[in-house]
C-alpha atoms as a PDB file:
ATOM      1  CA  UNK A   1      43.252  44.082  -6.748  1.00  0.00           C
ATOM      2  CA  UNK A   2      40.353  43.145  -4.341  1.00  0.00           C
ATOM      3  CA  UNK A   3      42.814  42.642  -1.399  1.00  0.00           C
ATOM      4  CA  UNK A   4      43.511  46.457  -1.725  1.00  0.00           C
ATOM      5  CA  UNK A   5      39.642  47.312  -2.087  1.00  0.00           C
ATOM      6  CA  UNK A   6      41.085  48.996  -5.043  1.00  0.00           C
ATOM      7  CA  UNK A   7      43.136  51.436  -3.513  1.00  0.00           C
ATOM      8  CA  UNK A   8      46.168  52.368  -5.449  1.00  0.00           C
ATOM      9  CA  UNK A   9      48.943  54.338  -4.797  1.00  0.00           C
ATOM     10  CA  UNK A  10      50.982  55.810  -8.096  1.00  0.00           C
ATOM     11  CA  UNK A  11      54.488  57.686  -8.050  1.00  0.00           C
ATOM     12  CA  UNK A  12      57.263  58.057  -9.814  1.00  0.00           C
ATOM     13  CA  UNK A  13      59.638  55.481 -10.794  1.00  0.00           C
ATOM     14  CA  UNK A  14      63.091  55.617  -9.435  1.00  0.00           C
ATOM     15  CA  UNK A  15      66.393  54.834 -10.524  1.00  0.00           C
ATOM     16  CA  UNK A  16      69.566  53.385  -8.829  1.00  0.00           C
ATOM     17  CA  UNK A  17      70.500  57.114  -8.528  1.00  0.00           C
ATOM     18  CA  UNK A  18      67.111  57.885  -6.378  1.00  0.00           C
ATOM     19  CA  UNK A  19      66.079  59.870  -9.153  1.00  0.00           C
ATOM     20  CA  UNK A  20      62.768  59.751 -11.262  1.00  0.00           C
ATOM     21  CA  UNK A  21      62.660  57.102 -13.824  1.00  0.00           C
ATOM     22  CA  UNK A  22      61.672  58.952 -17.414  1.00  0.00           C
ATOM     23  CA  UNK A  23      59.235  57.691 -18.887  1.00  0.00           C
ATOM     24  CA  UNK A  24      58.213  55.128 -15.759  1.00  0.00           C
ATOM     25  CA  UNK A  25      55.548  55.310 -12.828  1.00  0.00           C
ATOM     26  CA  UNK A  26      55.190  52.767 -10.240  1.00  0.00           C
ATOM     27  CA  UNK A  27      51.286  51.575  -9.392  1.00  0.00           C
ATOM     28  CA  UNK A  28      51.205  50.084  -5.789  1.00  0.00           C
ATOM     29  CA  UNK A  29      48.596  48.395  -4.038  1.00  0.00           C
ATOM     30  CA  UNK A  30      48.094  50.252  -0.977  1.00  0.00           C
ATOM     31  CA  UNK A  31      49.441  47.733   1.619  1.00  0.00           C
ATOM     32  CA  UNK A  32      52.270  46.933  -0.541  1.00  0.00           C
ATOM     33  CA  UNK A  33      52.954  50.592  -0.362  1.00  0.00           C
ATOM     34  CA  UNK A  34      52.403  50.406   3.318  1.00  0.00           C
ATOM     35  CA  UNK A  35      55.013  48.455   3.352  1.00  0.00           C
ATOM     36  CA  UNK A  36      57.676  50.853   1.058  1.00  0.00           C
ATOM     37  CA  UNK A  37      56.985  53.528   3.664  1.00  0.00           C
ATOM     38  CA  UNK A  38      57.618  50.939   6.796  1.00  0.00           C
ATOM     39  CA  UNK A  39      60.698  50.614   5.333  1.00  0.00           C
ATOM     40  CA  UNK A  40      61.963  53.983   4.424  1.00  0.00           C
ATOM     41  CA  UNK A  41      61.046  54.702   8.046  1.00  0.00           C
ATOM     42  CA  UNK A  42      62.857  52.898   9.403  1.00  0.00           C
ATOM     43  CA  UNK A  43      66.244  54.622   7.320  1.00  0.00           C
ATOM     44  CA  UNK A  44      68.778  56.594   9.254  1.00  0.00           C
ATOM     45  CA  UNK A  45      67.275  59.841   8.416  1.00  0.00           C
ATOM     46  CA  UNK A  46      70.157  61.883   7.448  1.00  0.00           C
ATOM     47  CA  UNK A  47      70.926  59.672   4.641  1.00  0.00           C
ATOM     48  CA  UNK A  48      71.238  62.304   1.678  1.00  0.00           C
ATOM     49  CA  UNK A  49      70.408  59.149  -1.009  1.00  0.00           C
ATOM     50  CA  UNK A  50      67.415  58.395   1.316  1.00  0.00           C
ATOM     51  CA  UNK A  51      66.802  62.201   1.259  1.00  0.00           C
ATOM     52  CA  UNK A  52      66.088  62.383  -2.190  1.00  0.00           C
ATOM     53  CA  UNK A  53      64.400  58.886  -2.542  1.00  0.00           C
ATOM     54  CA  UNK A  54      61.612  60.455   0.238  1.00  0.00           C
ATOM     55  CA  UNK A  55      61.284  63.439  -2.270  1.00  0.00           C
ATOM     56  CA  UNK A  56      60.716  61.651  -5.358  1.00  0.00           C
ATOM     57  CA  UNK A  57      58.766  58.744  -4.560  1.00  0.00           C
ATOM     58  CA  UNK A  58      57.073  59.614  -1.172  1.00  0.00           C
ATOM     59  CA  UNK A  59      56.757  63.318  -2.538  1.00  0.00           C
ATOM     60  CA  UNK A  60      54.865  61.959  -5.729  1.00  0.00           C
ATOM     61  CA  UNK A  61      53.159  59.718  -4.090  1.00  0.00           C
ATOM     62  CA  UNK A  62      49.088  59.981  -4.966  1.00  0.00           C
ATOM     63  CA  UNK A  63      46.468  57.702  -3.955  1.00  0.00           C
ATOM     64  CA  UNK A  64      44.174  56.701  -6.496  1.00  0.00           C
ATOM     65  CA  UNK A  65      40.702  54.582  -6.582  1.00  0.00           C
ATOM     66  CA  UNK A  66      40.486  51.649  -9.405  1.00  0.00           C
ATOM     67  CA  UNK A  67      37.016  52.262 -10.970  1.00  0.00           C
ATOM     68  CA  UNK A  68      34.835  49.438 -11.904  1.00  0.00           C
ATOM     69  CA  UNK A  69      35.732  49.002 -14.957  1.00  0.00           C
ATOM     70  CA  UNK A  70      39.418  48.213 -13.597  1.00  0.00           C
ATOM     71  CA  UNK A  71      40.585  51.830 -14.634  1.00  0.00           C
ATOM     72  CA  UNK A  72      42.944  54.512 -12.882  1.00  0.00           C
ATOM     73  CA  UNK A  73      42.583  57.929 -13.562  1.00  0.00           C
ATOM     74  CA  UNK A  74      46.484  59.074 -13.150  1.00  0.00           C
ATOM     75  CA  UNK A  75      47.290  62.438 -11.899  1.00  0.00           C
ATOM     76  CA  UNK A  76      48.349  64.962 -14.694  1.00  0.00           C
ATOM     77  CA  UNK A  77      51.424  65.934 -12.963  1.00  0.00           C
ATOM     78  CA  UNK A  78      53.142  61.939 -12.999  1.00  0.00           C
ATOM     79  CA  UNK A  79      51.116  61.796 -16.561  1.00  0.00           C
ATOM     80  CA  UNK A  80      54.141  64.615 -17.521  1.00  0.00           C
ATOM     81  CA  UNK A  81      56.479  63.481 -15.806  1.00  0.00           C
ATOM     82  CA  UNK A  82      56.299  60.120 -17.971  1.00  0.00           C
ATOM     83  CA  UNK A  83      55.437  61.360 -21.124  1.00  0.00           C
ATOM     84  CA  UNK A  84      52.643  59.327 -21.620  1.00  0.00           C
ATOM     85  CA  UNK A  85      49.853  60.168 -23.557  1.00  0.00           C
ATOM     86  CA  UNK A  86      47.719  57.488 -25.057  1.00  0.00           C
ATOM     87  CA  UNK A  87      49.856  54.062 -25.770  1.00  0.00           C
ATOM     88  CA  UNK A  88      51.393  52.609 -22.283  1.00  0.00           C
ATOM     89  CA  UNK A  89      52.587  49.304 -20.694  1.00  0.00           C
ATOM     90  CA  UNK A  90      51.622  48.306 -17.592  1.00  0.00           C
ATOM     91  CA  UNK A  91      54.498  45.504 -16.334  1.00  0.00           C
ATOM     92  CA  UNK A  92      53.645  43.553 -13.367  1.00  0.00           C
ATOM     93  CA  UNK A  93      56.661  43.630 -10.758  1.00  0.00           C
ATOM     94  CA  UNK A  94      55.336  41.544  -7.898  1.00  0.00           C
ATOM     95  CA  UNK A  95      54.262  43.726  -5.372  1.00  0.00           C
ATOM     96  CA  UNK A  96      54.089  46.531  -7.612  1.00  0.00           C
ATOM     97  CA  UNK A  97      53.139  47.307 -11.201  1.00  0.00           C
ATOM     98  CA  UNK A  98      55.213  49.244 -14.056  1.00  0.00           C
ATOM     99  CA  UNK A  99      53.507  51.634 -16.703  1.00  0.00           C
ATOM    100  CA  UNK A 100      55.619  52.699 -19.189  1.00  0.00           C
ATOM    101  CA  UNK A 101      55.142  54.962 -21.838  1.00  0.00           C
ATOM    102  CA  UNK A 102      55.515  52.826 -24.720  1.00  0.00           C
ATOM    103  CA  UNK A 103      58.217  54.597 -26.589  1.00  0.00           C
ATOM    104  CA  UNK A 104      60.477  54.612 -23.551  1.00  0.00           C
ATOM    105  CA  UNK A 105      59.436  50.809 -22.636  1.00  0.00           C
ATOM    106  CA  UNK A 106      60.771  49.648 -26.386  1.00  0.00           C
ATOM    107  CA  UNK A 107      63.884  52.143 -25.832  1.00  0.00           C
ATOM    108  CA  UNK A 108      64.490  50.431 -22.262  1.00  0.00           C
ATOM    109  CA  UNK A 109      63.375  46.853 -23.519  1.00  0.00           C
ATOM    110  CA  UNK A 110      65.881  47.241 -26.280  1.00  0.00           C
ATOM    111  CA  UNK A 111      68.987  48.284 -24.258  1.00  0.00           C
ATOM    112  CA  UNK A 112      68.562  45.726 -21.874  1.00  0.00           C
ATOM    113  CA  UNK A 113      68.461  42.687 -24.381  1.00  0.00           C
ATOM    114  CA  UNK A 114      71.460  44.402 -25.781  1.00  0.00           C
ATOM    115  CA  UNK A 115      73.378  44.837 -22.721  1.00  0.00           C
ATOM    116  CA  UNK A 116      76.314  42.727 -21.132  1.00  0.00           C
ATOM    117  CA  UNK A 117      75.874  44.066 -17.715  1.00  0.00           C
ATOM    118  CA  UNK A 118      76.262  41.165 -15.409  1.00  0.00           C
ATOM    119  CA  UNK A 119      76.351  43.300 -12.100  1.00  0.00           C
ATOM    120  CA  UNK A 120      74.765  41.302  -9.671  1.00  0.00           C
ATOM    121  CA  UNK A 121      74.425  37.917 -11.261  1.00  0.00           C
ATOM    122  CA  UNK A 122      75.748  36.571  -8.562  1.00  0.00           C
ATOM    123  CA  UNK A 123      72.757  36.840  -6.677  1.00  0.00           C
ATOM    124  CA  UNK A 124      70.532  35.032  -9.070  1.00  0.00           C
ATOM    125  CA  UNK A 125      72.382  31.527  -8.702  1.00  0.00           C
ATOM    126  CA  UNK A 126      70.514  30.144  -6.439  1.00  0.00           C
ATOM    127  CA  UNK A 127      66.812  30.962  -8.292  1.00  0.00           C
ATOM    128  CA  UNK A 128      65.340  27.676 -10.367  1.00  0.00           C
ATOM    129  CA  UNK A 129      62.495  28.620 -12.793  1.00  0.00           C
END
């Protein structure tokens, strides 16, 4: 977190419908977020899916300061919207971090180790761990 100078941006997670993921926020380092608004910029702007992605995660979007002590103080209103009051997850994404209320991470965690989906597997081929 030192290349951001600990400036965070938080919003709401969203889903493959462009609508808020419950239970989910997203935690951004500020150039990475930089970055996500580059490239929603550069959308057609009529786009209606692009339309409601700017609402929910560029409408939600709040900057935020780590502390010292490596602590964010999230805004009440995305503290709602996820439900989360004391037990979370925080689930590093790459360029972005996932916290998770903890009941809805289990819930999630559970149907996707149950799950069959193979839509888009494809695409992994070619990554070697």
């Amino acid at each position: 977190m030192e290349s951001c100078d600990r400036q965070l941006i938080v919003t709401v997670a969203v889903n493959e419908h462009c609508v808020g993921e419950s239970g989910c926020l997203w935690l951004y380092p500020l150039p990475e977020w930089d970055k996500v608004e580059q490239a929603i910029l550069k959308k057609p702007t009529l786009n209606k899916m692009l339309t409601k992605l700017k609402r929910f995660l560029i409408g939600n979007a709040t900057e935020c300061e780590m502390d010292a002590q490596g602590r964010v103080l999230l805004p009440e209103k995305l503290r709602t919207f996820a439900g989360m009051d004391k037990k979370i997850m925080l689930v590093g994404q790459l360029n972005k971090f996932e916290i998770w209320n903890e009941e809805a991470w289990n819930a999630k965690e559970a149907e996707w180790m149950n799950s069959d989906d193979t839509e888009g597997l494809e695409e992994l081929g070619s990554l070697s761990f």
